[in-house]
C-alpha atoms as a PDB file:
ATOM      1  CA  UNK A   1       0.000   0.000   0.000  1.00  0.00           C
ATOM      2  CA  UNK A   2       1.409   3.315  -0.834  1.00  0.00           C
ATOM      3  CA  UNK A   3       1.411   4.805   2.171  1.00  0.00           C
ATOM      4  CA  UNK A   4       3.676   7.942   1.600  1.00  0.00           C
ATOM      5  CA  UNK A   5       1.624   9.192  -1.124  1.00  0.00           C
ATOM      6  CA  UNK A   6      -0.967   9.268   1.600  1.00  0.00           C
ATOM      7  CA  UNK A   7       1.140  11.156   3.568  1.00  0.00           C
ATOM      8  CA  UNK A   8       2.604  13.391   0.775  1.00  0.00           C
ATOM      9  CA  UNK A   9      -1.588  14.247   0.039  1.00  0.00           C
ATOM     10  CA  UNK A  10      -2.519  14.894   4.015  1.00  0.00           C
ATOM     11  CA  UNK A  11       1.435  17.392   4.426  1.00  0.00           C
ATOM     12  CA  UNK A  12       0.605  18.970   1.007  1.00  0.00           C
ATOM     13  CA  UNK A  13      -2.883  20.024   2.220  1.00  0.00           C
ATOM     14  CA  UNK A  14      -0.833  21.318   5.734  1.00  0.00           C
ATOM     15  CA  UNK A  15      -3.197  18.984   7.989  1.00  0.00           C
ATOM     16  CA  UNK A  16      -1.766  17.537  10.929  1.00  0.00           C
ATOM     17  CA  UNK A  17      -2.869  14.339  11.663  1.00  0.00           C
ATOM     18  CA  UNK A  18      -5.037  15.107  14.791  1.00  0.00           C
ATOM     19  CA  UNK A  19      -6.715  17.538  11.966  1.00  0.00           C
ATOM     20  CA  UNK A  20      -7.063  14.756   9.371  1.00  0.00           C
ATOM     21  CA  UNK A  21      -8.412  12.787  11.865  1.00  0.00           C
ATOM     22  CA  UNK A  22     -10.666  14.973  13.551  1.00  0.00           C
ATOM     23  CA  UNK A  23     -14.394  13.408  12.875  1.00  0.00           C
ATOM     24  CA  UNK A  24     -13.163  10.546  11.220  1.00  0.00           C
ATOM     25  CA  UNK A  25     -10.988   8.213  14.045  1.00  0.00           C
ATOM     26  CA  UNK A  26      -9.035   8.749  16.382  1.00  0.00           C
ATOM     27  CA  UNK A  27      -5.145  10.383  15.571  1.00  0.00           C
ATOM     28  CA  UNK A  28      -3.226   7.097  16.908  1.00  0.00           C
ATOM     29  CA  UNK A  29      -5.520   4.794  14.224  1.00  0.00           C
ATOM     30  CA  UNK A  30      -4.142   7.375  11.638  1.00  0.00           C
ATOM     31  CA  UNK A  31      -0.657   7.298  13.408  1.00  0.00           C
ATOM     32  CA  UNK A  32      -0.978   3.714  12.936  1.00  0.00           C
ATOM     33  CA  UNK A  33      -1.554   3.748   9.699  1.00  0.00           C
ATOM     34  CA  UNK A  34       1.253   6.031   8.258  1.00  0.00           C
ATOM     35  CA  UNK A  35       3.640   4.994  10.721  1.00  0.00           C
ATOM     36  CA  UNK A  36       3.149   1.122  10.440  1.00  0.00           C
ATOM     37  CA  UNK A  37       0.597   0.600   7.699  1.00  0.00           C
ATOM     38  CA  UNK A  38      -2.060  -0.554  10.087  1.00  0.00           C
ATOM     39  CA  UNK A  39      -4.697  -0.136   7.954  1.00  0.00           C
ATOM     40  CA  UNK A  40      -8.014   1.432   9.207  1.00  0.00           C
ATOM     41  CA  UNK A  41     -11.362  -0.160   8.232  1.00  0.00           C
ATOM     42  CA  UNK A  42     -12.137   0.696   4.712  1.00  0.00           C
ATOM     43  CA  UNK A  43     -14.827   3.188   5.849  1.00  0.00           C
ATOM     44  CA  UNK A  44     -12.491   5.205   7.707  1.00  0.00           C
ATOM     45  CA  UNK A  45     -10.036   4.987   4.861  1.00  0.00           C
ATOM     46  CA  UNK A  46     -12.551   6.479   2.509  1.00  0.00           C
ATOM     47  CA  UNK A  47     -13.485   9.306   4.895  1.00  0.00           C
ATOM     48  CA  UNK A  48      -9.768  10.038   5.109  1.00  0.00           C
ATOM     49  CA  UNK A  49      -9.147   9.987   1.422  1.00  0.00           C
ATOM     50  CA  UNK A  50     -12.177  12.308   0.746  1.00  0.00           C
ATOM     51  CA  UNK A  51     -11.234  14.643   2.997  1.00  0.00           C
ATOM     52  CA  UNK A  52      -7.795  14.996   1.467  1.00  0.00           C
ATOM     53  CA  UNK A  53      -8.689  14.875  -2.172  1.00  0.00           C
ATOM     54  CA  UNK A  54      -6.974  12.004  -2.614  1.00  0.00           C
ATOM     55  CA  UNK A  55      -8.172   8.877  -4.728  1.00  0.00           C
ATOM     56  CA  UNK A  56      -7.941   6.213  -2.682  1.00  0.00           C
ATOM     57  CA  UNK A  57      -7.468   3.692  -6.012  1.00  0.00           C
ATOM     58  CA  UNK A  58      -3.828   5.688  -5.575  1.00  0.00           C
ATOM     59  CA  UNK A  59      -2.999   3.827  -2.153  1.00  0.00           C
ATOM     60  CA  UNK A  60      -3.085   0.501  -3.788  1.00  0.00           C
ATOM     61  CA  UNK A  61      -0.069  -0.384  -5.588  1.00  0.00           C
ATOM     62  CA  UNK A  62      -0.037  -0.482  -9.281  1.00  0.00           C
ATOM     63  CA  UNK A  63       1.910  -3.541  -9.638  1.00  0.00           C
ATOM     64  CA  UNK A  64      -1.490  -5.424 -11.045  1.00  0.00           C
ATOM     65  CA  UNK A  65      -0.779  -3.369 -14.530  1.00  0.00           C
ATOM     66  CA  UNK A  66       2.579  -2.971 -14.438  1.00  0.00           C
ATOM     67  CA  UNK A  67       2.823  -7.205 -14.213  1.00  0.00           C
ATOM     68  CA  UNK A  68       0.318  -7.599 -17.269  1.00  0.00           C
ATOM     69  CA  UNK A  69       1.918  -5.435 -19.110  1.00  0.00           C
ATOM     70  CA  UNK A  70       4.753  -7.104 -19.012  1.00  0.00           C
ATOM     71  CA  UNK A  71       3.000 -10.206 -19.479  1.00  0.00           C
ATOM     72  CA  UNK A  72       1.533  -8.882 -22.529  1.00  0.00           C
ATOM     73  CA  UNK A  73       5.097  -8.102 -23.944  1.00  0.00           C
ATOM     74  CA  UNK A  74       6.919 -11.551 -23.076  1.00  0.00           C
ATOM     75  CA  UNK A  75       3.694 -12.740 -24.600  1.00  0.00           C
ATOM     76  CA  UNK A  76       4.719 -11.200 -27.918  1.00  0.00           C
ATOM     77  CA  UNK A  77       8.565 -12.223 -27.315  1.00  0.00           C
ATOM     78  CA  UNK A  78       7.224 -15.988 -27.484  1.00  0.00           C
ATOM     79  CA  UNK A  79       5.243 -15.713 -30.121  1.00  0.00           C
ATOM     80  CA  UNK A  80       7.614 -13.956 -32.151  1.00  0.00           C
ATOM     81  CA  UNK A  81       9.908 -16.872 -31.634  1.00  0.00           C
ATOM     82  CA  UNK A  82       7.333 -19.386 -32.849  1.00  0.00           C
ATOM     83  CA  UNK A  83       7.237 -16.783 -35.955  1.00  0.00           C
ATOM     84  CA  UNK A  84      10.865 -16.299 -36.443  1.00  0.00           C
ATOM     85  CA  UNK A  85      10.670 -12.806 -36.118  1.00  0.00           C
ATOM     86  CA  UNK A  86      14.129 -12.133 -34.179  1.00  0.00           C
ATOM     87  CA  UNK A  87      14.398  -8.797 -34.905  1.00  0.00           C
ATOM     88  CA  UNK A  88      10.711  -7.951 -33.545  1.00  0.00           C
ATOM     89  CA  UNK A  89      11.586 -10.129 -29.996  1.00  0.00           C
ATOM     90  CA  UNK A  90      14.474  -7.842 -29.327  1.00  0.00           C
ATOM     91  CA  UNK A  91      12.840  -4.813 -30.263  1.00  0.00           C
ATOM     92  CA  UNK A  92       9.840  -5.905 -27.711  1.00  0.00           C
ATOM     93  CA  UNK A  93      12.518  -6.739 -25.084  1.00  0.00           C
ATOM     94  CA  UNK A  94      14.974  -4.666 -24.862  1.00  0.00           C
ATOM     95  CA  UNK A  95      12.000  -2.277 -23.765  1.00  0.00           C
ATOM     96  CA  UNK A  96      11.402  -4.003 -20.821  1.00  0.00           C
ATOM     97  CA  UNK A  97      12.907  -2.864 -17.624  1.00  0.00           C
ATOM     98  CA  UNK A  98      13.154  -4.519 -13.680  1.00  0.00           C
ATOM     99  CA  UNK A  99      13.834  -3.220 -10.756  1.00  0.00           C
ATOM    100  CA  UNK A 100      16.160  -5.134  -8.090  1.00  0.00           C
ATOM    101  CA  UNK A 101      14.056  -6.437  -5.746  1.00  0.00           C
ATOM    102  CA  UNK A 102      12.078  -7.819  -8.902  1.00  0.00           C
ATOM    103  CA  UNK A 103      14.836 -10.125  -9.795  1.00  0.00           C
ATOM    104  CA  UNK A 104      13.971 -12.667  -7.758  1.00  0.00           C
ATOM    105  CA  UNK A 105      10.062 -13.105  -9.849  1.00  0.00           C
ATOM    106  CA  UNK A 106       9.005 -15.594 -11.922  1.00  0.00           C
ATOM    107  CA  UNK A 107       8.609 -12.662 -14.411  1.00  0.00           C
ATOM    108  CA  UNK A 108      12.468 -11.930 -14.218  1.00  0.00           C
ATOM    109  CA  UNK A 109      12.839 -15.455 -14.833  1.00  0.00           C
ATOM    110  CA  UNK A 110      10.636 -15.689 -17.858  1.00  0.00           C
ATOM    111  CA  UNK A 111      12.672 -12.410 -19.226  1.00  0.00           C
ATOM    112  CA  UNK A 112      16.003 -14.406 -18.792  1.00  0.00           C
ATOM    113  CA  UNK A 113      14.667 -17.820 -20.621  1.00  0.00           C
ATOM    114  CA  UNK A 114      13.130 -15.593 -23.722  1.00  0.00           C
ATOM    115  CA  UNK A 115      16.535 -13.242 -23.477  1.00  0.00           C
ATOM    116  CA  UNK A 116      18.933 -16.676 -23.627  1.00  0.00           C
ATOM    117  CA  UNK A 117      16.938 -17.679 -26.394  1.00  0.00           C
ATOM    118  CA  UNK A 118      16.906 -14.968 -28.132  1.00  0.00           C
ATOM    119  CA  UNK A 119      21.020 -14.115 -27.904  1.00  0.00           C
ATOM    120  CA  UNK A 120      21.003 -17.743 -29.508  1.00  0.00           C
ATOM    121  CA  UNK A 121      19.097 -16.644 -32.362  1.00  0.00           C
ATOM    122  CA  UNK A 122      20.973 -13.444 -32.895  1.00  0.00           C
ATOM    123  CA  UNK A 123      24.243 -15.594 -32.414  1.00  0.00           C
ATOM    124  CA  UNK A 124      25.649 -13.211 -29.463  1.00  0.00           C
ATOM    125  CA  UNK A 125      28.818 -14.880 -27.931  1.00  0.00           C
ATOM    126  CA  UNK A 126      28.380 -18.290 -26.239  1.00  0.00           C
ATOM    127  CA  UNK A 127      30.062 -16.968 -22.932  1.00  0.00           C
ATOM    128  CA  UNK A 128      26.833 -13.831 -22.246  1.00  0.00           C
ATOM    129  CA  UNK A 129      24.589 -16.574 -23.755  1.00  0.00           C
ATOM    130  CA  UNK A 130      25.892 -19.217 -20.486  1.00  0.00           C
ATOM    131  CA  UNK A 131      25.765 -16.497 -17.936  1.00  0.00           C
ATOM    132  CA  UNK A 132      22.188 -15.813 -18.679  1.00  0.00           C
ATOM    133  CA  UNK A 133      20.864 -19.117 -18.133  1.00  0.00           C
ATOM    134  CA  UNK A 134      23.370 -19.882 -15.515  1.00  0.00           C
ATOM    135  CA  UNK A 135      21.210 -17.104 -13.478  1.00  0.00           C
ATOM    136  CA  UNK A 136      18.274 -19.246 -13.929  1.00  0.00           C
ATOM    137  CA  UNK A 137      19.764 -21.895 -13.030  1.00  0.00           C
ATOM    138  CA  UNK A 138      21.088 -20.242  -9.509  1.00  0.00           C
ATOM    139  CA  UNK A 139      18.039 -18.449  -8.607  1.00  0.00           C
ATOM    140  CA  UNK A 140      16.277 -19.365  -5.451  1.00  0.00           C
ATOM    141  CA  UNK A 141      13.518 -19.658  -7.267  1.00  0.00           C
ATOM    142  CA  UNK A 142      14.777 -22.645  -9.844  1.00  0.00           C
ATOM    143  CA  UNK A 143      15.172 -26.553  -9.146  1.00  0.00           C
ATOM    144  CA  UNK A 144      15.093 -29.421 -11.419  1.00  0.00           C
ATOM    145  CA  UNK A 145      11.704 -29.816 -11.866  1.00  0.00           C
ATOM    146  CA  UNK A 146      10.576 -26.414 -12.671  1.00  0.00           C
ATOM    147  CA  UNK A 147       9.519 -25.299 -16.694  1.00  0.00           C
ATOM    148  CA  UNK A 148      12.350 -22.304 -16.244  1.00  0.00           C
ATOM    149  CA  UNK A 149      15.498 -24.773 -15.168  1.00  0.00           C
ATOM    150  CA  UNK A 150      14.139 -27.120 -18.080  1.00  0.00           C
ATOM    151  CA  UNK A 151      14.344 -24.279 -20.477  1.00  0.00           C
ATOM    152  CA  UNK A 152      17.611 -23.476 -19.608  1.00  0.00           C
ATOM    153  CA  UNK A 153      18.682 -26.738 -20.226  1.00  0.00           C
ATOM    154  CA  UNK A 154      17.383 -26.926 -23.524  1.00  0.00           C
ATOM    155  CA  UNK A 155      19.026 -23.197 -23.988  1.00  0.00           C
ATOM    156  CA  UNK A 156      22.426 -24.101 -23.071  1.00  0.00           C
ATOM    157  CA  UNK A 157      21.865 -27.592 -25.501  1.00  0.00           C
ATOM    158  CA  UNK A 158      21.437 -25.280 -28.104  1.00  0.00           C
ATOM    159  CA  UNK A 159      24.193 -22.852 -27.524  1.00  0.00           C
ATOM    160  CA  UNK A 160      26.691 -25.736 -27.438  1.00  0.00           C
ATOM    161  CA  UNK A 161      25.286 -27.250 -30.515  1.00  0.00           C
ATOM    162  CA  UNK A 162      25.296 -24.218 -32.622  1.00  0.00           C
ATOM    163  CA  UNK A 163      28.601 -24.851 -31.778  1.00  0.00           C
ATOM    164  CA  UNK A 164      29.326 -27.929 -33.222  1.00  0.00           C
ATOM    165  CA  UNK A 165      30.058 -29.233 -29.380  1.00  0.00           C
ATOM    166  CA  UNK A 166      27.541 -31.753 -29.956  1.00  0.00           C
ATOM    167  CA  UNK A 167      28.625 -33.729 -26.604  1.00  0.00           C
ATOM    168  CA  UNK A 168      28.057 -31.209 -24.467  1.00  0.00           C
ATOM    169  CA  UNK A 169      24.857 -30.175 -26.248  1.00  0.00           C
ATOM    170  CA  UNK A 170      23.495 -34.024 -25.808  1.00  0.00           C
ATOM    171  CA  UNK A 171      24.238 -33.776 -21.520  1.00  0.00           C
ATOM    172  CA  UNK A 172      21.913 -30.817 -21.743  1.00  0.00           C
ATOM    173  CA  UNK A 173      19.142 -32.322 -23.741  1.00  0.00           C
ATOM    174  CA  UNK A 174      19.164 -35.716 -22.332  1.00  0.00           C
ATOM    175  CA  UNK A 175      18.890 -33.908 -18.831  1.00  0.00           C
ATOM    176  CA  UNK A 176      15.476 -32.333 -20.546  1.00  0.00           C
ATOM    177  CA  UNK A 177      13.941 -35.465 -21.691  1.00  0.00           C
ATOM    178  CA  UNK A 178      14.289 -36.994 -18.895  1.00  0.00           C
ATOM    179  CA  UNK A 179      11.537 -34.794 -17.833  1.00  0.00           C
ATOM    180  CA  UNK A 180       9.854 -33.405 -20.532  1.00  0.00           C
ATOM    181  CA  UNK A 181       7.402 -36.452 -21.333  1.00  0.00           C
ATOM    182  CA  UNK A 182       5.978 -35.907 -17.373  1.00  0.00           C
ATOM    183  CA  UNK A 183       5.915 -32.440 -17.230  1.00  0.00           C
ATOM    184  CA  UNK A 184       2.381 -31.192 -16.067  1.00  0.00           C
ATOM    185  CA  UNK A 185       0.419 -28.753 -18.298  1.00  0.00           C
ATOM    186  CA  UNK A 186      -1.885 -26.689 -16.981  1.00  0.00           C
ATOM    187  CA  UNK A 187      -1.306 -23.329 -18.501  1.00  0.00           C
ATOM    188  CA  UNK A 188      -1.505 -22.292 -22.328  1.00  0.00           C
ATOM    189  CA  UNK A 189       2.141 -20.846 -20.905  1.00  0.00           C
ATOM    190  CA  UNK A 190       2.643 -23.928 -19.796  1.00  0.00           C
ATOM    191  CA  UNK A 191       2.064 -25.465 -23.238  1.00  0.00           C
ATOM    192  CA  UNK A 192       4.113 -23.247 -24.840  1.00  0.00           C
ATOM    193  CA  UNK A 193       7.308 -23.737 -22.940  1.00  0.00           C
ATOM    194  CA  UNK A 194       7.157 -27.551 -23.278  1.00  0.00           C
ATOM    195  CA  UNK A 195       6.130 -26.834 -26.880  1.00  0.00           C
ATOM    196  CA  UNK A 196       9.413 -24.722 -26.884  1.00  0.00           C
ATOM    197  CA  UNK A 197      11.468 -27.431 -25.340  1.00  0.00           C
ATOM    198  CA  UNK A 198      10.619 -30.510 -26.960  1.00  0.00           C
ATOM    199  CA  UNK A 199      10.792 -28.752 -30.562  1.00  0.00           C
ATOM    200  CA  UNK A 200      14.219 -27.971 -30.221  1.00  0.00           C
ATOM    201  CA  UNK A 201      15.190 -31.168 -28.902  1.00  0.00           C
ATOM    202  CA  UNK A 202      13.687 -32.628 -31.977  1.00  0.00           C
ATOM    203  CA  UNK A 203      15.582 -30.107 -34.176  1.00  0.00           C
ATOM    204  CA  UNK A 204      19.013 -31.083 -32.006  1.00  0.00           C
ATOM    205  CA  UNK A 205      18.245 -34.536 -32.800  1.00  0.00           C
ATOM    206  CA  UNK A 206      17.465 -34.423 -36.454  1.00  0.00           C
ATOM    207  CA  UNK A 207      20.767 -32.298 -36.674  1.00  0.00           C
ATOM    208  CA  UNK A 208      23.083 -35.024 -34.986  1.00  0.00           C
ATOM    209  CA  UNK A 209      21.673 -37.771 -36.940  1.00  0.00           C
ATOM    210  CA  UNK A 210      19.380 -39.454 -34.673  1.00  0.00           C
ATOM    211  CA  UNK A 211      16.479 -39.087 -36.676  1.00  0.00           C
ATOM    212  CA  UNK A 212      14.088 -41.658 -35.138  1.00  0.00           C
ATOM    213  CA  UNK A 213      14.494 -39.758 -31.651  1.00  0.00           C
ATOM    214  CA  UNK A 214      13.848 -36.414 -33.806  1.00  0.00           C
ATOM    215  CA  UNK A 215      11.021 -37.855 -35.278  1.00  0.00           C
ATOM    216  CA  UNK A 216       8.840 -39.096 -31.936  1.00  0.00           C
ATOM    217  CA  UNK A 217       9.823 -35.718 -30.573  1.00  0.00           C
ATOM    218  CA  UNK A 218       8.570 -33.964 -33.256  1.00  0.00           C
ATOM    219  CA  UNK A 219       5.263 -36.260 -33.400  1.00  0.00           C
ATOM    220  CA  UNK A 220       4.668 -35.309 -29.873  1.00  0.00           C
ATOM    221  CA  UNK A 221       4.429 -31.714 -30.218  1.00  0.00           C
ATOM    222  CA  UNK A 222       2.030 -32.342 -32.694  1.00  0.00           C
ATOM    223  CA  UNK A 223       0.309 -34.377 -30.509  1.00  0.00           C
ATOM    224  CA  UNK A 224       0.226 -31.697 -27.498  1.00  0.00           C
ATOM    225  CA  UNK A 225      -0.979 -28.797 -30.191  1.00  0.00           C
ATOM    226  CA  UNK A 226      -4.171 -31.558 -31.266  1.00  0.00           C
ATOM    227  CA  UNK A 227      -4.935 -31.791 -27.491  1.00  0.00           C
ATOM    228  CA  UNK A 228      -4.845 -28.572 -26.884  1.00  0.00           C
ATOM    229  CA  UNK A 229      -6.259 -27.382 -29.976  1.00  0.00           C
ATOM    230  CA  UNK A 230      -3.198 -25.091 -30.796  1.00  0.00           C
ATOM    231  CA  UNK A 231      -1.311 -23.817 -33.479  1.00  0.00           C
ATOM    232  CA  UNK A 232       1.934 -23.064 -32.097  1.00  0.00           C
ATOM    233  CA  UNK A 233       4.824 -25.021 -33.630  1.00  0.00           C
ATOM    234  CA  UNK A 234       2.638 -27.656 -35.505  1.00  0.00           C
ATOM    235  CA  UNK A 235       4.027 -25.420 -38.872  1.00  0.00           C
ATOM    236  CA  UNK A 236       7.561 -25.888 -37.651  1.00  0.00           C
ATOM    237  CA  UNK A 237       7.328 -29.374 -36.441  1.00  0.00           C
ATOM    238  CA  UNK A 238       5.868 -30.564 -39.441  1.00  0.00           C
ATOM    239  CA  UNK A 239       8.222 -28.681 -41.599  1.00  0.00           C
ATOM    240  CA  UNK A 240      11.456 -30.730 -39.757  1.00  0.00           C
ATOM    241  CA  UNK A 241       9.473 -33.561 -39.945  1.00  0.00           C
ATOM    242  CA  UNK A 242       9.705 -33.574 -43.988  1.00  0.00           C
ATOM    243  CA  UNK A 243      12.866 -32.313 -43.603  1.00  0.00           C
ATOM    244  CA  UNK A 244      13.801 -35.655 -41.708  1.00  0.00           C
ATOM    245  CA  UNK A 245      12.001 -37.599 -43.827  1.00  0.00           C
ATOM    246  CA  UNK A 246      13.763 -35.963 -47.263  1.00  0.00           C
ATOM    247  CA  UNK A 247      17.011 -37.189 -45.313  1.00  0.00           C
ATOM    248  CA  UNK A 248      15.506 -41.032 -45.029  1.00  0.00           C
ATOM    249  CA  UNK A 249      14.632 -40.729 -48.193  1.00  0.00           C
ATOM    250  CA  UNK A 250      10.988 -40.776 -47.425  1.00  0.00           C
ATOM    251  CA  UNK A 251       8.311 -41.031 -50.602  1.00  0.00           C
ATOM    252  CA  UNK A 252       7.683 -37.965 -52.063  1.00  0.00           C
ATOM    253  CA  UNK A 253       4.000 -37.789 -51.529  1.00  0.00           C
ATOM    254  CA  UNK A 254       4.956 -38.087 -47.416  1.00  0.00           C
ATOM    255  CA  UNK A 255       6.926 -35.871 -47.783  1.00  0.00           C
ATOM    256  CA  UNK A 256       5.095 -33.374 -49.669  1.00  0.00           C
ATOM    257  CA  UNK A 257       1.927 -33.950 -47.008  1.00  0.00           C
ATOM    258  CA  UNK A 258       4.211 -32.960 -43.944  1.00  0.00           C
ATOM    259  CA  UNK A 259       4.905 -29.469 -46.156  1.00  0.00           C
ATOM    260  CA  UNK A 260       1.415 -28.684 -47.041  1.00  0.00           C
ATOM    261  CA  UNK A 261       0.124 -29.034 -43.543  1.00  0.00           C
ATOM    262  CA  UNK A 262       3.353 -26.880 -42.284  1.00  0.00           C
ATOM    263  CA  UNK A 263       2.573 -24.173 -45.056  1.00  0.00           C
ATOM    264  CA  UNK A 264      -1.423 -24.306 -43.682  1.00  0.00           C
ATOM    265  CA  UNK A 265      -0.150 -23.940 -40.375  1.00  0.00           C
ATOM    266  CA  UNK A 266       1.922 -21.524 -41.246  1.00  0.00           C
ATOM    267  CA  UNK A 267      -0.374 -19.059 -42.999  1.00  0.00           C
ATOM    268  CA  UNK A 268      -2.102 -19.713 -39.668  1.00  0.00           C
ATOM    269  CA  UNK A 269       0.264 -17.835 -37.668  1.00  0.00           C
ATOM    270  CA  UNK A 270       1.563 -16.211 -40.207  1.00  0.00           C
ATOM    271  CA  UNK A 271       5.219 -17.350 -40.632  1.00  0.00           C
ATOM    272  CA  UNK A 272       6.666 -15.689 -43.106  1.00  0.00           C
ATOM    273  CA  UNK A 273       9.704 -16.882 -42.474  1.00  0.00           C
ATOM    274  CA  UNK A 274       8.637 -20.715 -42.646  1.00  0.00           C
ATOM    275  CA  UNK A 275       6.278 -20.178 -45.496  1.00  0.00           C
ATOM    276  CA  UNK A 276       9.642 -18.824 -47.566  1.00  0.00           C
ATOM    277  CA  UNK A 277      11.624 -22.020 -46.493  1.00  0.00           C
ATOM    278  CA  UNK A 278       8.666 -24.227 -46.998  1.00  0.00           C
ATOM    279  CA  UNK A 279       8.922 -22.552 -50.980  1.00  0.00           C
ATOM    280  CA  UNK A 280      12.567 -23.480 -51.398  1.00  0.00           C
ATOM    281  CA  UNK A 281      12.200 -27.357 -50.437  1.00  0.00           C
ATOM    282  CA  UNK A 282       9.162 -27.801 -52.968  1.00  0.00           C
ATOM    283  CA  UNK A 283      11.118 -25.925 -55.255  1.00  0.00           C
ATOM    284  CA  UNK A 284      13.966 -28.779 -54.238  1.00  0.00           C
ATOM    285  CA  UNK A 285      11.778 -31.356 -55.307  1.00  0.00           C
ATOM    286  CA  UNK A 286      10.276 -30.405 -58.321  1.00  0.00           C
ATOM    287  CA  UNK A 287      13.729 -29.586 -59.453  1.00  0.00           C
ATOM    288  CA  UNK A 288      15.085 -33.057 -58.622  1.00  0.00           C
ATOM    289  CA  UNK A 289      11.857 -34.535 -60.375  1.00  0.00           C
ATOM    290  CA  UNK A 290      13.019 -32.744 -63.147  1.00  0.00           C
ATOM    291  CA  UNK A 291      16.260 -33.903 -63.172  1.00  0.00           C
ATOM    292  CA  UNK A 292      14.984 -37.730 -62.535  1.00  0.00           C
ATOM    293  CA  UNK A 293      12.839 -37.450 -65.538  1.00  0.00           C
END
């Protein structure tokens, strides 16, 4: 409760307190108040608030809109990832600001996961990309079996294999499935994150080889969008999907399947970004029929 805005209100109007309280309770309820924040009952809190001009919406702390609004921007951030739109995500957060008693939220938490990910996308030096999730990873907050220590995981997996460190990269992923499969959903946020999470294990897996572990990965995103009735990822999971199955030499009609229902899905949400790769591979194909004929 913002009690010295109360005060500021009652010293601006030169009232003592015995004169604020005068009619309306007694001066050690209102010495209470200011000096402890021992709240009155609310209809002596009214009468004081009148009497001083002062909306008494002002006393309660704002921190109701300040958290949605940032809710509403990480929002974006994650959605912007599903899109591909780096350059929109860092636009979005490098807007946001915390104070230091706020880094110790689940919000500040949320802000480092989408930040990690996001310095991976825009290929910022591995060392700032580690000491991002590494204060995940140390907060209070964090253990094992929480979404945020999960997505670091699967952050740090990615940093080292977008390094070509693929041993390193498979310790942090193989920490993450461990888990992943029994991870409770009960959130659309929820949904995303494991969404997140078991997507780019999928796309780790397809990359080292192990296409078979790719592929149920892969399937079960799907499988969480159709029970959830979401569209998030199903454009890029199907699209690695044909990808994968191009690389096991998959028939073409299978093929060509998974990359109509990732260019649907992708109109969708309006990928831009996928909907341009999805052109190139059909363009791939027909070219090769070409040649084959």
């Amino acid at each position: 409760m913002n009690v010295e805005a109360f005060i500021e209100a009652r010293k601006h109007k030169n009232l003592s307190q015995n004169e604020l309280a005068e009619g309306i309770c007694t001066q050690t309820t209102l010495s209470r108040f200011e000096n402890n924040g021992q709240v009155p009952s609310l209809k002596i809190l009214i009468k004081l608030c009148q009497k001083l001009d002062f909306p008494i919406g002002d006393l309660f702390p704002k921190i109701g809109m300040k958290n949605s609004e940032l809710v509403e921007s990480m929002d974006k951030v994650e959605f912007y990832f599903i899109t591909s739109e780096y350059d929109m995500a860092q636009k979005v957060l490098t807007e946001l600001t915390f104070k230091e008693e706020d880094k110790e939220s689940e919000l500040y938490l949320r802000y480092l996961y989408l930040k990690g990910f996001l310095m991976i996308f825009k290929e910022e030096p591995v060392t700032d990309i580690l000491f991002t999730f590494d204060q995940i990873l140390l907060s209070e907050k964090v253990n094992e079996e929480t979404i945020y220590s999960l997505l670091a995981y699967t952050g740090i997996g990615m940093t080292y294999s977008r390094e070509k460190d693929y041993d390193k990269a498979e310790y942090y992923f193989s920490k993450v499935i461990e888990k992943i499969y029994v991870y409770p959903i009960n959130k659309t946020e929820d949904t995303w994150r494991v969404l997140n999470i078991v997507f780019h294990s999928g796309v780790f897996y397809a990359e080292v080889g192990e296409i078979e572990a790719s592929n149920a990965l892969l399937n079960y995103a799907i499988e969480i969008c159709s029970l959830n009735h979401l569209t998030y990822y199903l454009a890029r999971a199907a699209f690695q999907l044909a990808l994968n199955h191009m690389n096991e030499e998959q028939p073409k009609e299978v093929v060509l399947e998974l990359l109509y229902d990732a260019r649907a899905y992708a109109k969708i949400n309006k990928n831009n970004v996928l909907l341009e790769k999805i052109k190139t591979v059909e363009q791939q194909i027909k070219t090769r029929d070409m040649m084959e004929t």
